[in-house]
C-alpha atoms as a PDB file:
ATOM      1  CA  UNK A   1     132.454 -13.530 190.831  1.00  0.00           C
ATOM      2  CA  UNK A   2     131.697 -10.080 192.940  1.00  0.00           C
ATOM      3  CA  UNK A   3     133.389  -6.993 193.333  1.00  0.00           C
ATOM      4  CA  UNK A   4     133.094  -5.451 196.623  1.00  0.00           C
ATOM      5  CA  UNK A   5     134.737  -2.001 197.912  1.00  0.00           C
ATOM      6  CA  UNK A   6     136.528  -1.427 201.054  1.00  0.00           C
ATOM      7  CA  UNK A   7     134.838   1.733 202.629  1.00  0.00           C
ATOM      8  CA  UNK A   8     136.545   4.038 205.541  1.00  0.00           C
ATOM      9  CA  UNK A   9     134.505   5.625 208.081  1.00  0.00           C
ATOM     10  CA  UNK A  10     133.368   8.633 205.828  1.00  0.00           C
ATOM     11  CA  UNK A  11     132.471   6.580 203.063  1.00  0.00           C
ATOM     12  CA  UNK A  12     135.644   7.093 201.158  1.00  0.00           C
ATOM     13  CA  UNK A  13     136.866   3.523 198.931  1.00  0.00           C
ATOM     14  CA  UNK A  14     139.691   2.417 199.753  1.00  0.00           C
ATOM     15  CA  UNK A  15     139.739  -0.106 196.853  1.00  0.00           C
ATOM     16  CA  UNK A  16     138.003  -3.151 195.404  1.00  0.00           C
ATOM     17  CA  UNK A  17     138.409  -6.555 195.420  1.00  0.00           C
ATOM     18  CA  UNK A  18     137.254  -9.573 193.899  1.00  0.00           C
ATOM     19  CA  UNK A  19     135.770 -12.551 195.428  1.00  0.00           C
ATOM     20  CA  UNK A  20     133.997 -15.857 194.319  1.00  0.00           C
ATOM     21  CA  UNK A  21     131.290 -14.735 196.585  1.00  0.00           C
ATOM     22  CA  UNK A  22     127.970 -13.939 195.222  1.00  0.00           C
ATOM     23  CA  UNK A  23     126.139 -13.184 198.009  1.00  0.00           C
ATOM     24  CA  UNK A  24     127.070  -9.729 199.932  1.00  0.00           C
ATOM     25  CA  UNK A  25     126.997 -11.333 203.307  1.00  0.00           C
ATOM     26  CA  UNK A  26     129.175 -14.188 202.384  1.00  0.00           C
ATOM     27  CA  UNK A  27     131.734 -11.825 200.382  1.00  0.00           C
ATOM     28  CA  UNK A  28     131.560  -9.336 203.633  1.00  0.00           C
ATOM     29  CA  UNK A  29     132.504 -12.328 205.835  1.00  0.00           C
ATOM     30  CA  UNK A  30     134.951 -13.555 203.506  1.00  0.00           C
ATOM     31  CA  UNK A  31     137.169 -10.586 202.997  1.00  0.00           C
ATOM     32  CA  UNK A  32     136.437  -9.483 206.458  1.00  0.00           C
ATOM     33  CA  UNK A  33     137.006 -13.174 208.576  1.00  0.00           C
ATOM     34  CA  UNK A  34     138.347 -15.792 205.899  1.00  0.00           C
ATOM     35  CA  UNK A  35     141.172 -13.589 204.106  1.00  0.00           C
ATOM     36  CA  UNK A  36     141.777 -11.281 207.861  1.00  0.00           C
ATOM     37  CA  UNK A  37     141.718  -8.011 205.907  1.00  0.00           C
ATOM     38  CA  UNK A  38     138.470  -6.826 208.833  1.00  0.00           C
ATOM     39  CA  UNK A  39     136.982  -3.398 207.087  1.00  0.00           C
ATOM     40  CA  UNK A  40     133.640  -2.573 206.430  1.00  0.00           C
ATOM     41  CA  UNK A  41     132.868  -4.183 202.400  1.00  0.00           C
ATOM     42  CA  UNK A  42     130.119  -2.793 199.998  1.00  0.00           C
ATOM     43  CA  UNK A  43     129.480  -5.185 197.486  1.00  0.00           C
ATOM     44  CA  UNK A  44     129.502  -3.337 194.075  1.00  0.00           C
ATOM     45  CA  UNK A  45     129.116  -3.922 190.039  1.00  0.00           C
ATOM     46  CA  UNK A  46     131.558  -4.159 187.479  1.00  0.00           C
ATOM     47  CA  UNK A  47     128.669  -2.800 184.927  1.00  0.00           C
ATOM     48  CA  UNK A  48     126.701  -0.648 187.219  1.00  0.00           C
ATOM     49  CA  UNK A  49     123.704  -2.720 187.757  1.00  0.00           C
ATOM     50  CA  UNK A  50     123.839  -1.673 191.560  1.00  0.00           C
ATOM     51  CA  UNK A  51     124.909   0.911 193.374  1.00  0.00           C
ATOM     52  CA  UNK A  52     125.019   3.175 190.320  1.00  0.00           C
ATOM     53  CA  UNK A  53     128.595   3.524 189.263  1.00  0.00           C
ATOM     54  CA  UNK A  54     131.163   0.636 189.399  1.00  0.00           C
ATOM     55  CA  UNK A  55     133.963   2.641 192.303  1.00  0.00           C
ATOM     56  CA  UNK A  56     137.251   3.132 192.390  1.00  0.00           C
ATOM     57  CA  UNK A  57     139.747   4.671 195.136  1.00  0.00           C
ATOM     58  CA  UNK A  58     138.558   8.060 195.595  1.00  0.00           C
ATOM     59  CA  UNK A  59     134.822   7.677 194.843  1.00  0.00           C
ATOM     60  CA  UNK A  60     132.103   8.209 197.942  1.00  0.00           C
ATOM     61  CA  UNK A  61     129.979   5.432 199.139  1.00  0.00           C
ATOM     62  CA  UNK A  62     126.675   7.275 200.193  1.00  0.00           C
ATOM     63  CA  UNK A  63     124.685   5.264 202.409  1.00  0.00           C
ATOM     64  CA  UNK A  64     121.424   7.040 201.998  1.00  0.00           C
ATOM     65  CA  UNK A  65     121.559   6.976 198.275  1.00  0.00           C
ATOM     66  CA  UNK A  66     123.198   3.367 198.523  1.00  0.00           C
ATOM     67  CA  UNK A  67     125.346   4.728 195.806  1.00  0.00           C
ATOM     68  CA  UNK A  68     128.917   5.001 194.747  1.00  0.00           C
ATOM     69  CA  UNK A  69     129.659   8.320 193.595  1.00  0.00           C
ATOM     70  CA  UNK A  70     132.904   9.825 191.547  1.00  0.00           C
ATOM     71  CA  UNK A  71     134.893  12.763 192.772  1.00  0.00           C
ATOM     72  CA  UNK A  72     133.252  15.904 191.872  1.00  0.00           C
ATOM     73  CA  UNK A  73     134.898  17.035 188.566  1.00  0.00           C
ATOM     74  CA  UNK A  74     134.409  21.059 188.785  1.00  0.00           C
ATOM     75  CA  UNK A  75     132.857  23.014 191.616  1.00  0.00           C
ATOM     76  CA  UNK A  76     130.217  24.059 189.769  1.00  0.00           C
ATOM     77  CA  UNK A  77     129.236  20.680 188.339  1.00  0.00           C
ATOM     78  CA  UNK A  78     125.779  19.287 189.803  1.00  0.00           C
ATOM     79  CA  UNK A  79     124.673  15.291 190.559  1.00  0.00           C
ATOM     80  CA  UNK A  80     122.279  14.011 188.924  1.00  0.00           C
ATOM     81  CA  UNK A  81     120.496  12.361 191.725  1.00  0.00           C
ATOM     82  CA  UNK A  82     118.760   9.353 189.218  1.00  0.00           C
ATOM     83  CA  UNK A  83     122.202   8.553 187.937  1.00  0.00           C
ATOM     84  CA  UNK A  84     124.345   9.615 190.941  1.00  0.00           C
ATOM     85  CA  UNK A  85     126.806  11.031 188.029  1.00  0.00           C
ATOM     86  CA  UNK A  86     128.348  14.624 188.382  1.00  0.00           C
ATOM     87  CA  UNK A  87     126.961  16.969 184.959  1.00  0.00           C
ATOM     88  CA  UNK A  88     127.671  20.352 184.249  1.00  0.00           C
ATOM     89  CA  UNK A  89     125.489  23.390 184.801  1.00  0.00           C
ATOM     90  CA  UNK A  90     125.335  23.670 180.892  1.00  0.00           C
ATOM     91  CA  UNK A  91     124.843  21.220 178.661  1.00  0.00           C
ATOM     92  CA  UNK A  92     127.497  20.613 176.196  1.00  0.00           C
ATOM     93  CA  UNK A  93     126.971  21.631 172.373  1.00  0.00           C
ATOM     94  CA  UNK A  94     125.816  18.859 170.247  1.00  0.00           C
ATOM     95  CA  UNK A  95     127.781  19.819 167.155  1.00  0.00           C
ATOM     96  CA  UNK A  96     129.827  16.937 166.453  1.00  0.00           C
ATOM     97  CA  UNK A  97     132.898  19.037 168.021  1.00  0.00           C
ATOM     98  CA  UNK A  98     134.840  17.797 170.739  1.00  0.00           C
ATOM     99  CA  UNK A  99     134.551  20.400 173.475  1.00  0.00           C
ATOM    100  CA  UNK A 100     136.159  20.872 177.570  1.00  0.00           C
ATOM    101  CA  UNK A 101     134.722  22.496 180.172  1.00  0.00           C
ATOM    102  CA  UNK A 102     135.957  25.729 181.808  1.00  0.00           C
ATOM    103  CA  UNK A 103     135.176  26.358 184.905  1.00  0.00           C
ATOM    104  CA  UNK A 104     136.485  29.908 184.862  1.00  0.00           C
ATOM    105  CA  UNK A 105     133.839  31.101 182.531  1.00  0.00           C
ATOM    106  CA  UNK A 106     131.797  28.304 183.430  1.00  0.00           C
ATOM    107  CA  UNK A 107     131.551  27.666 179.067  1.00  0.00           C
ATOM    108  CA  UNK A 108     132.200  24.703 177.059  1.00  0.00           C
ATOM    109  CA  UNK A 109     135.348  25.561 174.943  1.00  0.00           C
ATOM    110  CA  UNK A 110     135.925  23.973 171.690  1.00  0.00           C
ATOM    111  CA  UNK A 111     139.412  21.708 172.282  1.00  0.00           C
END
């Protein structure tokens, strides 16, 4: 089985779908010819092993990265370009606490 993503014309997934089809090309003509649903299809990974991060609706598929990539969290959050995965500016305290982000005093508060 292969998970594939439906992309609009800015990148944007629209959602994902599975297929029997291994093989990009065959799961792009599948979904695309065979089931009539026409779109452009990204074939993705359930566990990440391609692409970078398994997508959902709202996620970015960036060509030039050939990566999917979450919505950004918090303005001031950055991407980590190995990972493709949005981080804060700070790192979090490693305390044992459980901790949230503020983006109004750009902190980690203790939740």
């Amino acid at each position: 089985m292969a998970h594939f993503a439906e992309i609009d014309g800015a990148g944007g997934v629209l959602r994902v779908l599975v297929v029997g089809n291994d093989q990009e090309h065959r799961g792009q003509e599948f979904l695309a010819n065979d089931l009539g649903l026409g779109g452009t299809w990204v074939q993705c990974s359930y566990n990440a092993t391609i692409r970078k991060n398994y997508p959902g609706p709202g996620f970015t598929y960036d060509a030039g990265r050939d990566a999917f990539i979450a919505p950004k969290p918090f303005p001031s959050w950055l991407l980590d370009e190995a990972t493709c995965q949005w981080g804060a500016p700070v790192a979090p305290p490693d305390n044992g606490e459980r901790y949230r982000w503020d983006e109004g005093t750009l902190t980690w508060v203790q939740s």
